[in-house]
Protein backbone atom coordinates (compact mmCIF):
# COMPACT_ATOMS: atom_id res chain seq x y z
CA UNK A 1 0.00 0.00 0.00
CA UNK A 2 1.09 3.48 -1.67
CA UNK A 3 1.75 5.98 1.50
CA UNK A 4 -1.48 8.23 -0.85
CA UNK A 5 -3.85 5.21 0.01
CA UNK A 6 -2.89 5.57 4.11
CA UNK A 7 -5.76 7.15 6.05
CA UNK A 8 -4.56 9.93 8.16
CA UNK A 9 -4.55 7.59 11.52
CA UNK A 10 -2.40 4.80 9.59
CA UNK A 11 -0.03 7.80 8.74
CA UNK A 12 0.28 8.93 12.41
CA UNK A 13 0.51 5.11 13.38
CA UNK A 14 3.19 4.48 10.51
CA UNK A 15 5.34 7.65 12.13
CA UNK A 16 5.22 7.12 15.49
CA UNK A 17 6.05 3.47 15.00
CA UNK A 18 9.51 4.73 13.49
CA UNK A 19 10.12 7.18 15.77
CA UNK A 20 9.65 4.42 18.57
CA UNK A 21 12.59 2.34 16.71
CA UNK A 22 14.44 5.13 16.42
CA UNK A 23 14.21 5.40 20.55
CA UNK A 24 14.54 1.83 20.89
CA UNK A 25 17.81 1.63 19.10
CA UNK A 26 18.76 4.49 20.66
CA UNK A 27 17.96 3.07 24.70
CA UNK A 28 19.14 -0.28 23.14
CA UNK A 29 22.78 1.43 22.71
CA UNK A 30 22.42 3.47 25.96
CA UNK A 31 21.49 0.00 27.86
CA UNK A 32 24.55 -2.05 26.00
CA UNK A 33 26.81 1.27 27.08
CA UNK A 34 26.12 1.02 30.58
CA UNK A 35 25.94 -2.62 30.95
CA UNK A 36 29.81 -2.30 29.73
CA UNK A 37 30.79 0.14 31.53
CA UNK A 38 29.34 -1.48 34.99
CA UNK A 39 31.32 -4.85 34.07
CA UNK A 40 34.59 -2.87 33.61
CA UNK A 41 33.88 -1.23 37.26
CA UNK A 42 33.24 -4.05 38.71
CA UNK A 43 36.39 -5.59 37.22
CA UNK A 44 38.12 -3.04 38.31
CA UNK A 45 36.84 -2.52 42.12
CA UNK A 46 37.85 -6.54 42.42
CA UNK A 47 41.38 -5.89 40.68
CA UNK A 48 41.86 -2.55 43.28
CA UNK A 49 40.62 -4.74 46.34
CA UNK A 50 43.76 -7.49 45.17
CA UNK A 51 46.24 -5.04 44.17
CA UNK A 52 49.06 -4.35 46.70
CA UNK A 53 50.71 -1.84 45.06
CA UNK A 54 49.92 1.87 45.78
CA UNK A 55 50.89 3.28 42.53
CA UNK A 56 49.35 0.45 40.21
CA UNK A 57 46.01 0.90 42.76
CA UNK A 58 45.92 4.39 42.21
CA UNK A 59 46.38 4.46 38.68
CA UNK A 60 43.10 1.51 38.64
CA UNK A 61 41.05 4.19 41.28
CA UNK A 62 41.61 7.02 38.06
CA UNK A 63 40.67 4.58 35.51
CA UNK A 64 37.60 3.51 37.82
CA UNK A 65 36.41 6.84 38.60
CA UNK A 66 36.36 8.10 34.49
CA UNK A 67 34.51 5.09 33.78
CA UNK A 68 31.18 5.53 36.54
CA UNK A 69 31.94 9.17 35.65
CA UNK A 70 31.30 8.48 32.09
CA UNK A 71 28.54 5.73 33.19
CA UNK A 72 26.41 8.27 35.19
CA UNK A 73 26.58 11.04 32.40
CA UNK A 74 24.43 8.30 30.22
CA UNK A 75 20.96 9.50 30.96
CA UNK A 76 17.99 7.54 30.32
CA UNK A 77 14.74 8.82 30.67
CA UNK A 78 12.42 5.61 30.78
CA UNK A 79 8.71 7.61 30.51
CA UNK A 80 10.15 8.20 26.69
CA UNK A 81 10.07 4.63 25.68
CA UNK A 82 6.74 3.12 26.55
CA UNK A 83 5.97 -0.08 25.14
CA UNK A 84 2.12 -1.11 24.75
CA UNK A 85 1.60 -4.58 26.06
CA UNK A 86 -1.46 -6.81 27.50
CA UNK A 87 -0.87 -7.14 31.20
CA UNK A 88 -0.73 -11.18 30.63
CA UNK A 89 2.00 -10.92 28.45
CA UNK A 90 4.27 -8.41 30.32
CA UNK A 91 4.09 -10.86 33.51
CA UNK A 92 5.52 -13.67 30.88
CA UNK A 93 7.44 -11.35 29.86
CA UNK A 94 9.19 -10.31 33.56
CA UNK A 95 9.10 -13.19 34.91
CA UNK A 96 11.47 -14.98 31.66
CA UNK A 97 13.69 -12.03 32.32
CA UNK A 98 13.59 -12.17 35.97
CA UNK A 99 14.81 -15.37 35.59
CA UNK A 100 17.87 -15.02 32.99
CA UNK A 101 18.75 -12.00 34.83
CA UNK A 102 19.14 -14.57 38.47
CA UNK A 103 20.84 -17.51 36.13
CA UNK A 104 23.39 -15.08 34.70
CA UNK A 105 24.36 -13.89 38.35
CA UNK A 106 24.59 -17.16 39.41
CA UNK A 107 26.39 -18.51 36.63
CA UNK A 108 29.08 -15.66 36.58
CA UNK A 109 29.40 -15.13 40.32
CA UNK A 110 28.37 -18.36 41.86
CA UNK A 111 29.69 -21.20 39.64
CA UNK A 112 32.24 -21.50 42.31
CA UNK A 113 29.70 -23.36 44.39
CA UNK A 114 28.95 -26.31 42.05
CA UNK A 115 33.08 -26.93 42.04
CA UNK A 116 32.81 -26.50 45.88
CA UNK A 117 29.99 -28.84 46.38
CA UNK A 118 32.13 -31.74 46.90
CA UNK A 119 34.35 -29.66 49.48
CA UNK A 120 32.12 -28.33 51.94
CA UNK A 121 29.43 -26.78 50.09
CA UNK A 122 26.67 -28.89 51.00
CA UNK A 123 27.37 -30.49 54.40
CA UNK A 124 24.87 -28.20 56.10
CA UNK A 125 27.94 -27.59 58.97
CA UNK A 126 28.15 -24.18 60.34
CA UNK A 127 30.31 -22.37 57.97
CA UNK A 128 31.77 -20.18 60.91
CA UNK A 129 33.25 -22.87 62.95
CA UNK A 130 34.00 -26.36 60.98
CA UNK A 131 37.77 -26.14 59.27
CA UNK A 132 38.19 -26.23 55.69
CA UNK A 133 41.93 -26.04 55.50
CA UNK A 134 44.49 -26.54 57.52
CA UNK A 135 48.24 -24.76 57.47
CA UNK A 136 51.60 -24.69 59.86
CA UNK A 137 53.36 -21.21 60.59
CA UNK A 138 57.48 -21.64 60.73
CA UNK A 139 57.76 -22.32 64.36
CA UNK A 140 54.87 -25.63 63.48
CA UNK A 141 51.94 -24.20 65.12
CA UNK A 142 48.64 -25.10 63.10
CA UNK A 143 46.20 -22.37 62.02
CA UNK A 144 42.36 -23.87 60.93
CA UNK A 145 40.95 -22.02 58.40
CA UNK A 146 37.07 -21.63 58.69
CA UNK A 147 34.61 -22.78 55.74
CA UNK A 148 33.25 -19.47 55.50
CA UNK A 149 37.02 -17.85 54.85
CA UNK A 150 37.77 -20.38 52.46
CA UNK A 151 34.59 -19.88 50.20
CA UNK A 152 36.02 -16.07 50.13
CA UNK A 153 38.95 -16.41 49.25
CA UNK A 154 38.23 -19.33 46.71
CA UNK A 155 35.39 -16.98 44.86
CA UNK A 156 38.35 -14.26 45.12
CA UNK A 157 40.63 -16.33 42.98
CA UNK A 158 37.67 -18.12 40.61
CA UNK A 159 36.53 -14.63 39.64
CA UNK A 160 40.19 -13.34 39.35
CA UNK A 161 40.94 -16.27 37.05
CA UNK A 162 37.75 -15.72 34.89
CA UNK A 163 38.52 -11.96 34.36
CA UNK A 164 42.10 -12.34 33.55
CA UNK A 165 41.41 -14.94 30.91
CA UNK A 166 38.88 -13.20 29.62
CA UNK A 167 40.73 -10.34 29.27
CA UNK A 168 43.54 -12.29 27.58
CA UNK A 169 41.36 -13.22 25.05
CA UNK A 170 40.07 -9.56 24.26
CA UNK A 171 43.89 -8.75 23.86
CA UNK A 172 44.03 -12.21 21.76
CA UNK A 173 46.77 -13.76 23.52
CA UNK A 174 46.72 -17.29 22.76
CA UNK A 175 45.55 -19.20 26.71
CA UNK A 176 47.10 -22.46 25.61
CA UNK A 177 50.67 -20.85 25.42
CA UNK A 178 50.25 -19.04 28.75
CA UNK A 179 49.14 -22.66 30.47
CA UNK A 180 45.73 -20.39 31.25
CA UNK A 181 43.15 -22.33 28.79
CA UNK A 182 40.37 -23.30 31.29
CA UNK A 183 36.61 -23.72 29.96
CA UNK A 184 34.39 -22.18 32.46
CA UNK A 185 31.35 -23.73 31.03
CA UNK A 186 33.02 -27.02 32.21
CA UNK A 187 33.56 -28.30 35.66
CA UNK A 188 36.73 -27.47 36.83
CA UNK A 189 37.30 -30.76 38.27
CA UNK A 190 37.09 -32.51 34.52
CA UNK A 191 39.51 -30.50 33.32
CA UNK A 192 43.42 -30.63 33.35
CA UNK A 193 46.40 -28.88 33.41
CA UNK A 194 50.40 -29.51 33.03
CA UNK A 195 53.42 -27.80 34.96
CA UNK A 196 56.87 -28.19 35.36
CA UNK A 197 55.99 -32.56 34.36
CA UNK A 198 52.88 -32.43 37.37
CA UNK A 199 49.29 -33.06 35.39
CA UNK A 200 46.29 -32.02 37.52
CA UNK A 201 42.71 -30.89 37.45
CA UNK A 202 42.01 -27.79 37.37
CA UNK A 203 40.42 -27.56 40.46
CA UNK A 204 43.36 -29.09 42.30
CA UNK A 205 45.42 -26.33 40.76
CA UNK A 206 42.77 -23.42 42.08
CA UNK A 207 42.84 -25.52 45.91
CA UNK A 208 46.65 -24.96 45.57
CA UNK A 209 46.83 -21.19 44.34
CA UNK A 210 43.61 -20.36 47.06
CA UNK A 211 45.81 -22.02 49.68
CA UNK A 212 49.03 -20.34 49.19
CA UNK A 213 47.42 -17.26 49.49
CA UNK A 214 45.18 -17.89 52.65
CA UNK A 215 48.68 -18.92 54.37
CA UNK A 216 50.51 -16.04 53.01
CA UNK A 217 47.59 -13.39 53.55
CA UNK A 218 47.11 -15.15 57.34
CA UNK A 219 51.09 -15.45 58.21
CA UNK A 220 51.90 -11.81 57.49
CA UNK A 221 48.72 -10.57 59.23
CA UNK A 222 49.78 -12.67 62.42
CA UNK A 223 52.97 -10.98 61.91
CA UNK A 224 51.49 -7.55 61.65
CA UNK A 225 49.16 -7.68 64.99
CA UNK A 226 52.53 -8.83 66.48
CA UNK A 227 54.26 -6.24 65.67
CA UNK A 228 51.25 -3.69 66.80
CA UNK A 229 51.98 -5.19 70.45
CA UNK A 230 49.22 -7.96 69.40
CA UNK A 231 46.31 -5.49 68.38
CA UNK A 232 45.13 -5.38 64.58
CA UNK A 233 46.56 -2.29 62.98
CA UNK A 234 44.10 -0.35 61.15
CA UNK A 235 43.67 0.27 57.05
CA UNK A 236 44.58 2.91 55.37
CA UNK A 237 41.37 5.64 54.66
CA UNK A 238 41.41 4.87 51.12
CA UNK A 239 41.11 0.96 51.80
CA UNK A 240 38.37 0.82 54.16
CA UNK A 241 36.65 3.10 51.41
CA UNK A 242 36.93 0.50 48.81
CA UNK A 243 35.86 -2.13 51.14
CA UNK A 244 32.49 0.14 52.06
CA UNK A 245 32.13 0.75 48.11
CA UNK A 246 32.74 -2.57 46.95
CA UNK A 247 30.04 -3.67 49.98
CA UNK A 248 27.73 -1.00 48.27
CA UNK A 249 27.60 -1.76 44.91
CA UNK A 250 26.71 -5.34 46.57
CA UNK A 251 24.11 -4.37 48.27
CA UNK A 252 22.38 -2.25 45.03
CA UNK A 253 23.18 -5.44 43.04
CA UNK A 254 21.30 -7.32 46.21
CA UNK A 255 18.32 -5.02 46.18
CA UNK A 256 18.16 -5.65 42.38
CA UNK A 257 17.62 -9.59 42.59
CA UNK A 258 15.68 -9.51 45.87
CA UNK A 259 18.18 -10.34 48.47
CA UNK A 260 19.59 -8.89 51.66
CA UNK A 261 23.32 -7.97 51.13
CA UNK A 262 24.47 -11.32 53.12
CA UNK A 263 22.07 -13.24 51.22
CA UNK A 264 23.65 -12.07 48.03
CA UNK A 265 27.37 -12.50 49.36
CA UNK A 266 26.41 -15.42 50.48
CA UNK A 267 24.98 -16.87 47.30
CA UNK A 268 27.85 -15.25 45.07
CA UNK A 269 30.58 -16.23 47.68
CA UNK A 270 29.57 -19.40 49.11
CA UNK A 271 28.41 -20.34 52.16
CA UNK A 272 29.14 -18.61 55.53
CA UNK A 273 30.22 -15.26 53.37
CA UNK A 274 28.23 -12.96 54.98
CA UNK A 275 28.58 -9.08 55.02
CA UNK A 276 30.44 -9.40 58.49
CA UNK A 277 32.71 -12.37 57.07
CA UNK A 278 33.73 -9.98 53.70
CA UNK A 279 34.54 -7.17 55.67
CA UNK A 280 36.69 -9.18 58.18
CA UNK A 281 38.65 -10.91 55.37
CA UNK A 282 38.98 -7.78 53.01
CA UNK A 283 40.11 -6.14 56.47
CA UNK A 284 43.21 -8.79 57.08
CA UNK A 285 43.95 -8.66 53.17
CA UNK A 286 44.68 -5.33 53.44
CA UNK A 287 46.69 -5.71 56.95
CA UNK A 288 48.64 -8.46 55.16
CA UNK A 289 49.42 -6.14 52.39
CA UNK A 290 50.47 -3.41 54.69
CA UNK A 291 52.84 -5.09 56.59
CA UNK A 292 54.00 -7.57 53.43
CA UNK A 293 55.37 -4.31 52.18
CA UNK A 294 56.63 -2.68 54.97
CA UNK A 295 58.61 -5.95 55.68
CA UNK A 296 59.78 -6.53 52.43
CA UNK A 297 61.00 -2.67 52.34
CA UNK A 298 62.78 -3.11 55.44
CA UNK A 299 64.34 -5.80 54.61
CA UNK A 300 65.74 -4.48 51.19
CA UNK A 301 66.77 -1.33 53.10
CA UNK A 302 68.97 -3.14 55.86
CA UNK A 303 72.08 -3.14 56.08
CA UNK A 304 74.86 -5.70 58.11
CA UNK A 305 78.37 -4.87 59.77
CA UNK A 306 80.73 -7.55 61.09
CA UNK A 307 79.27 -7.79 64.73
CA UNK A 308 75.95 -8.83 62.79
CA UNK A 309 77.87 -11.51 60.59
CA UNK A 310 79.96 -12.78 63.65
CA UNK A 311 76.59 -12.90 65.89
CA UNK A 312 75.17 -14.89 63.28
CA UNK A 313 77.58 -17.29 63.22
CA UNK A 314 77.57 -17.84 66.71
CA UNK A 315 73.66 -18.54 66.41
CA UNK A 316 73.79 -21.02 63.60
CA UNK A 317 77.49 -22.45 63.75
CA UNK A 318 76.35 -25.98 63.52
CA UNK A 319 74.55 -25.31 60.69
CA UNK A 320 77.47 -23.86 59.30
CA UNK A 321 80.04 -26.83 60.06
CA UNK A 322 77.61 -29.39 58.57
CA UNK A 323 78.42 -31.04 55.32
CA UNK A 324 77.22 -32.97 53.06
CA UNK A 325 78.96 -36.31 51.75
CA UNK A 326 79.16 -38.74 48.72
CA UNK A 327 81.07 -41.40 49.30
CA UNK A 328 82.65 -43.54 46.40
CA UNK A 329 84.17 -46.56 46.39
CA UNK A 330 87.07 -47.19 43.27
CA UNK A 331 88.92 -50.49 42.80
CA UNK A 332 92.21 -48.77 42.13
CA UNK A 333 93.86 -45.52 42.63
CA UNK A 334 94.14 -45.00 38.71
CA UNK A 335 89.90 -45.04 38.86
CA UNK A 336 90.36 -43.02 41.78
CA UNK A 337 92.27 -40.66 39.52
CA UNK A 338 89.93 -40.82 36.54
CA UNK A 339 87.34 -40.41 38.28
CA UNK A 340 88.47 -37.04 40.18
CA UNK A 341 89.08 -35.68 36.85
CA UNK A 342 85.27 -36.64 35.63
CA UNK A 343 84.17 -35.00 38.57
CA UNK A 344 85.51 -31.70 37.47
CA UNK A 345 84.58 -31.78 33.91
C-alpha cells in the first residue's frame, strides 16, 4: 500500500512506529553502554581490592572513577520509551527475564559453588566454625581455616581467574601458550592442566593457588598484629573506602535480585560469606598487604656490619660446620684418579 492510500490515523501510526525504533535503538545502545561500563567497574573494584601496590592501585582508582563518571553522564529517561503490552504478556514477559537475569548472576558469580559442592558446600555444617583447610606457621603451630574464609577467598581467585582470561582473550593472547586455557562452562574438576611434568585438574590447581594465598595473607597478618603489640593495625582511609564501596555496589546489586546484602554475598561467595565475614577478610587482606610491604621494604633497606655476621655465626654455627657427603668406592687408585678428573669436567 502506496503511502497516498494511508488514512490519516495509519499515517500517524506508521510515524510514530519509526520514531519508537528510532528510541529503541537508541535506549538499546544506551542500555549495551552502561551494561559495559558497569562490568569494567566491577572488574576493576575486584582488581583494586587485590592489588598491593599503591601506585598500580591508584592508577586503577583514576581509571575507575572516568569510567562511573562516564557511566552516570548516560541518561535515560524511561517515561520516553513506553511499550504497549497486554498485562498477561508483560508478567511472561518479567518473569522470563527475571529469571535469565538470576541464572546469569549465578552462573558468573556463583559457579564457584557447584566446584565447591564436593568440598564443603553442602554439608549443612556451620560455615563459621568447621575447618576447611588446615596450614603450619614456621615455628609448626597449626592455624584452621574456617569454611566461610575459604569460600572467600576461593570466589576471590575463581573470579580473578575468569577476568584475567577473559581479558587475555580480548587482547588475543593465545591461553594455551600461557598454560591459562580453562573452559568455564566445564567443571573445573574434569579439566586438566600440566606444569613443570605435574598433570592435575584444574580444580586441584585453584585448591593450591587459594591455599598459598590464605597462608601467606594469614602469616603476614599474624605478623602484623605482632608487631602492633598484638592489636590489629588499622587500614589505610582509602582501603576501608573501597571495602564500604565494593560492599555497596553489593548491596544495590542485592536489592536488584531480591536479596539482603548477606544473602547475596552469600549466594555469590559461598556459604558462611556474609557481610560481616567480607569485611573481616577484606580487612586482614589489606593488613597483610600493609605489613607484606613494609617488611619486604625493610628488609631491602637493611644493612649488616661484622658484629651482625659474627653474631650470626655464633647462632647457627652448627649449621654452618655441617656437610654434606658422597662417598665412592674405586677399585684402584688410577679409577680413583679418573674419576676425580670426571668429577671436574
Amino acid at each position: 500500500m502506496s503511502k497516498e492510500n494511508l488514512t490519516k490515523e495509519e499515517k500517524a501510526q506508521a510515524k510514530a512506529d519509526k520514531k519508537y525504533a528510532k528510541l529503541e535503538a537508541k535506549y538499546d545502545k544506551a542500555y549495551d553502554r552502561k551494561d559495559a561500563l558497569n562490568e569494567q567497574i566491577d572488574a576493576l573494584k575486584t582488581e583494586i581490592l587485590n592489588e598491593s601496590d599503591q601506585k598500580k592501585k591508584k592508577k586503577l582508582r583514576d581509571k575507575r572513577d572516568r569510567l562511573v563518571q562516564e557511566r552516570d553522564s548516560i541518561i535515560i529517561r524511561e517515561d520516553e520509551l513506553v511499550v504497549p503490552m497486554e498485562p498477561k504478556t508483560k508478567k511472561i514477559i518479567t518473569a522470563v527475564v527475571s529469571v535469565i537475569v538470576i541464572v546469569a548472576l549465578l552462573f558468573a558469580y556463583i559457579a564457584t559453588g557447584t566446584v565447591r559442592k564436593g568440598l564443603c558446600g553442602t554439608l549443612g555444617w556451620p560455615q563459621s566454625t568447621f575447618t576447611a583447610y588446615t596450614f603450619k606457621d614456621d615455628d609448626g603451630n597449626k592455624h584452621n581455616i574456617k569454611i566461610s574464609t575459604y569460600n572467600y577467598y576461593f570466589s576471590m581467585y575463581y573470579n580473578n581467574l575468569r577476568n584475567t582470561t577473559s581479558q587475555y582473550k580480548q587482547y588475543g593472547l593465545n591461553l594455551d601458550d600461557m598454560n591459562m586455557n580453562v573452559d568455564f562452562d566445564k567443571k573445573l574438576s574434569s579439566q586438566t592442566r600440566t606444569e613443570d611434568g605435574k598433570t592435575e585438574t584444574w580444580l586441584e590447581y585453584v585448591q593450591e593457588q587459594v591455599e598459598k594465598q590464605i597462608k601467606s595473607n594469614y602469616m603476614y597478618y599474624y605478623m602484623a598484629v605482632e608487631a602492633n603489640d598484638g592489636s590489629e593495625p588499622d587500614v589505610t582511609e582509602d582501603q576501608q573506602k573501597e571495602i564500604d564501596e565494593a560492599l555497596e555496589n553489593y548491596e544495590t546489586s542485592a536489592k536488584k535480585y531480591g536479596y539482603t546484602l548477606s544473602g547475596y554475598l552469600t549466594a555469590a561467595m559461598g556459604k558462611g560469606v556474609t557481610e560481616e565475614v567480607f569485611r573481616k577478610e577484606a580487612k586482614i587482606s589489606y593488613i597483610a598487604q600493609n605489613y607484606s610491604s613494609e617488611y619486604k621494604e625493610e628488609l631491602a633497606s637493611k644493612t649488616y656490619d661484622d658484629s651482625d655476621l659474627d653474631a650470626y655465626k655464633d647462632e647457627h654455627l652448627a649449621d654452618l660446620q655441617s656437610v654434606d657427603i658422597k662417598l665412592f668406592e674405586c677399585d684402584s687408585e688410577d679409577d680413583a684418579v679418573a674419576f676425580k678428573k670426571e668429577l671436574k669436567s
